[in-house]
Protein backbone atom coordinates (compact mmCIF):
# COMPACT_ATOMS: atom_id res chain seq x y z
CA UNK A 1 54.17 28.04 -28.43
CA UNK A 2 55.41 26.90 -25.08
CA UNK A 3 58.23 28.89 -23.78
CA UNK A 4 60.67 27.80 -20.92
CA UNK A 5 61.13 30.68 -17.50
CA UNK A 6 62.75 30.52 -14.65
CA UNK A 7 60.60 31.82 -11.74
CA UNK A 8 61.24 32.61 -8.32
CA UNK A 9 59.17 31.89 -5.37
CA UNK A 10 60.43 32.64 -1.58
CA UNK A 11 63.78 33.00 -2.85
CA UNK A 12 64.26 29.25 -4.35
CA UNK A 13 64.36 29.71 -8.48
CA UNK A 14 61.80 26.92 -10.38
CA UNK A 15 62.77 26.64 -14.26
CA UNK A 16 58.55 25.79 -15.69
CA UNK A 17 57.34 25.40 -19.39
CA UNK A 18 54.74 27.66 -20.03
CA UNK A 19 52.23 27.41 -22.79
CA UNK A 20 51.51 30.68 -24.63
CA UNK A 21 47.09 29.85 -25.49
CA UNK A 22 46.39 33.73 -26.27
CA UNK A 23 45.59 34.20 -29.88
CA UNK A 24 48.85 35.30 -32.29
CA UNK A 25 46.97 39.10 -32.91
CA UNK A 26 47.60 41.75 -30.44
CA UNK A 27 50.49 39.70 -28.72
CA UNK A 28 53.83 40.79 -27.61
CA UNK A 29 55.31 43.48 -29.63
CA UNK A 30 53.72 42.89 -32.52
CA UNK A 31 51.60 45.71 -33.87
CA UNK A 32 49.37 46.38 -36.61
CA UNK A 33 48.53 49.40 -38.06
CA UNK A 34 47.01 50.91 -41.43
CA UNK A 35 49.04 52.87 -43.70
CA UNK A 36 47.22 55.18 -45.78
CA UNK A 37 48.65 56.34 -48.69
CA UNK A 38 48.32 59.37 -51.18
CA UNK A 39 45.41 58.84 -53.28
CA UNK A 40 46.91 58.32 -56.83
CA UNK A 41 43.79 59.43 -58.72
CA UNK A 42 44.77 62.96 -56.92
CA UNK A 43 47.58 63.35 -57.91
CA UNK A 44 48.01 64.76 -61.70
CA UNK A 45 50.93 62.61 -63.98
CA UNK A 46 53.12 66.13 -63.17
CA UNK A 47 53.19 66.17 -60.13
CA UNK A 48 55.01 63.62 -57.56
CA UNK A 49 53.93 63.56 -53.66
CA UNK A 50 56.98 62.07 -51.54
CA UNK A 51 55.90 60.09 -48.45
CA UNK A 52 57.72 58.75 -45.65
CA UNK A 53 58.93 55.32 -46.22
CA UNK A 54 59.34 54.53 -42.06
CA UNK A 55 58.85 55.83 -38.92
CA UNK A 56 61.04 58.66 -37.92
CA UNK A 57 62.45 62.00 -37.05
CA UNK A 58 62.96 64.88 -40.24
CA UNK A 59 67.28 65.76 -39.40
CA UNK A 60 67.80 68.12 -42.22
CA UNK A 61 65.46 69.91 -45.16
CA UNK A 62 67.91 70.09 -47.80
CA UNK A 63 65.37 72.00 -50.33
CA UNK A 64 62.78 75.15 -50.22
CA UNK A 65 59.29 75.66 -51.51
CA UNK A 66 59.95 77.02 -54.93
CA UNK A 67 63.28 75.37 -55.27
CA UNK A 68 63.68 73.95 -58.86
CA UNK A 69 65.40 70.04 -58.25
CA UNK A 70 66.84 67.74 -60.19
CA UNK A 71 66.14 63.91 -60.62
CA UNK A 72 68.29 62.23 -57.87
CA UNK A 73 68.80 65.25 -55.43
CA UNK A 74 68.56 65.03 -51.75
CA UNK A 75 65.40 66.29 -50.82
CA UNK A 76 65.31 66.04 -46.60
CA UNK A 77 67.04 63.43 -44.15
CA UNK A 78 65.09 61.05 -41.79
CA UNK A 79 66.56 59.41 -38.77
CA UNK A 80 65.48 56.15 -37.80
CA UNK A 81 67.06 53.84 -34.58
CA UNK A 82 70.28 56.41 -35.04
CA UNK A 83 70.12 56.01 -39.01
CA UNK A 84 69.79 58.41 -41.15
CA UNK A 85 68.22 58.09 -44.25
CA UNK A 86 67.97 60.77 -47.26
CA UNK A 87 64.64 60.86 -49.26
CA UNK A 88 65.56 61.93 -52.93
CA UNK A 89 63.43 63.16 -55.50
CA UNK A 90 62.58 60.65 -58.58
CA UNK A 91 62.44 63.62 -60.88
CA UNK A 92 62.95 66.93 -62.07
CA UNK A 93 60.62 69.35 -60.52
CA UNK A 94 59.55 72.31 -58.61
CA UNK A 95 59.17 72.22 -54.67
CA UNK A 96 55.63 73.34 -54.60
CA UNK A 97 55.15 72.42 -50.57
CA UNK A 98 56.60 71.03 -48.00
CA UNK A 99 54.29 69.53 -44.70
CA UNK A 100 56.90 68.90 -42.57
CA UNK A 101 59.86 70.48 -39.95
CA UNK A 102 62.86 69.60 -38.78
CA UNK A 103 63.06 67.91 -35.82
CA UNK A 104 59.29 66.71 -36.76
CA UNK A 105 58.38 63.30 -35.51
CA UNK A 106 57.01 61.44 -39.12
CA UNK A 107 55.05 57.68 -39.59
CA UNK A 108 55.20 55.87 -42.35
CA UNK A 109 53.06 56.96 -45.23
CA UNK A 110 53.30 60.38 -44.06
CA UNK A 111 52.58 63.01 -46.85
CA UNK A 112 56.49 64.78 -46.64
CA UNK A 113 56.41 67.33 -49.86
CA UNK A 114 54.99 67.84 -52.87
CA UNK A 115 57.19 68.44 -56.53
CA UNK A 116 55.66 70.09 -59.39
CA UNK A 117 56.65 69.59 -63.00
């Protein structure tokens, strides 16, 4: 990829064409990282672990260990680059533990709570 600057040397400005020969991995702001997930063949077919779908920061618990939920309700709120995003649950359940805190700092694939049913 060649890219076109404008440099300055002893205060007179030079527009060059630079050539970008570093290999594509690792450059700029690019970043690669492995996600691990909850192990399905953990989990039983009652129970559902919720994970973190992004990088982010836990605004509000809306729910308590023990809590009975239904399908659909607003579980916990995560803000990412000022939005906020609210994790539901995708069933009915009991809250049987929750990892995180508010104002926690959470990565993608991050374990957030566990529902019973």
């Amino acid at each position: 990829m060649t890219r076109k600057l404008r440099i300055t040397i002893e205060e007179k400005e030079y527009e060059v064409l630079v050539e970008d020969i570093t290999p594509y991995e690792g450059r700029g702001r690019t970043s690669v990282r492995k996600v691990v997930l909850p192990d399905a063949s953990l989990q039983d077919e009652h129970e559902e672990i919720r994970i973190s779908p992004h990088n982010g920061v836990i605004v509000e618990i809306f729910v308590t260990e023990g809590q009975m939920v239904e399908k659909g309700e607003k579980l916990m709120a995560i803000e990412a680059m000022k939005i906020i995003n609210t994790i539901t649950s995708h069933r009915q359940g009991k809250i049987t533990n929750i990892e995180v805190l508010v104002n926690q700092t959470v990565y993608e694939g991050q374990k957030l709570l566990t529902i019973q049913s």
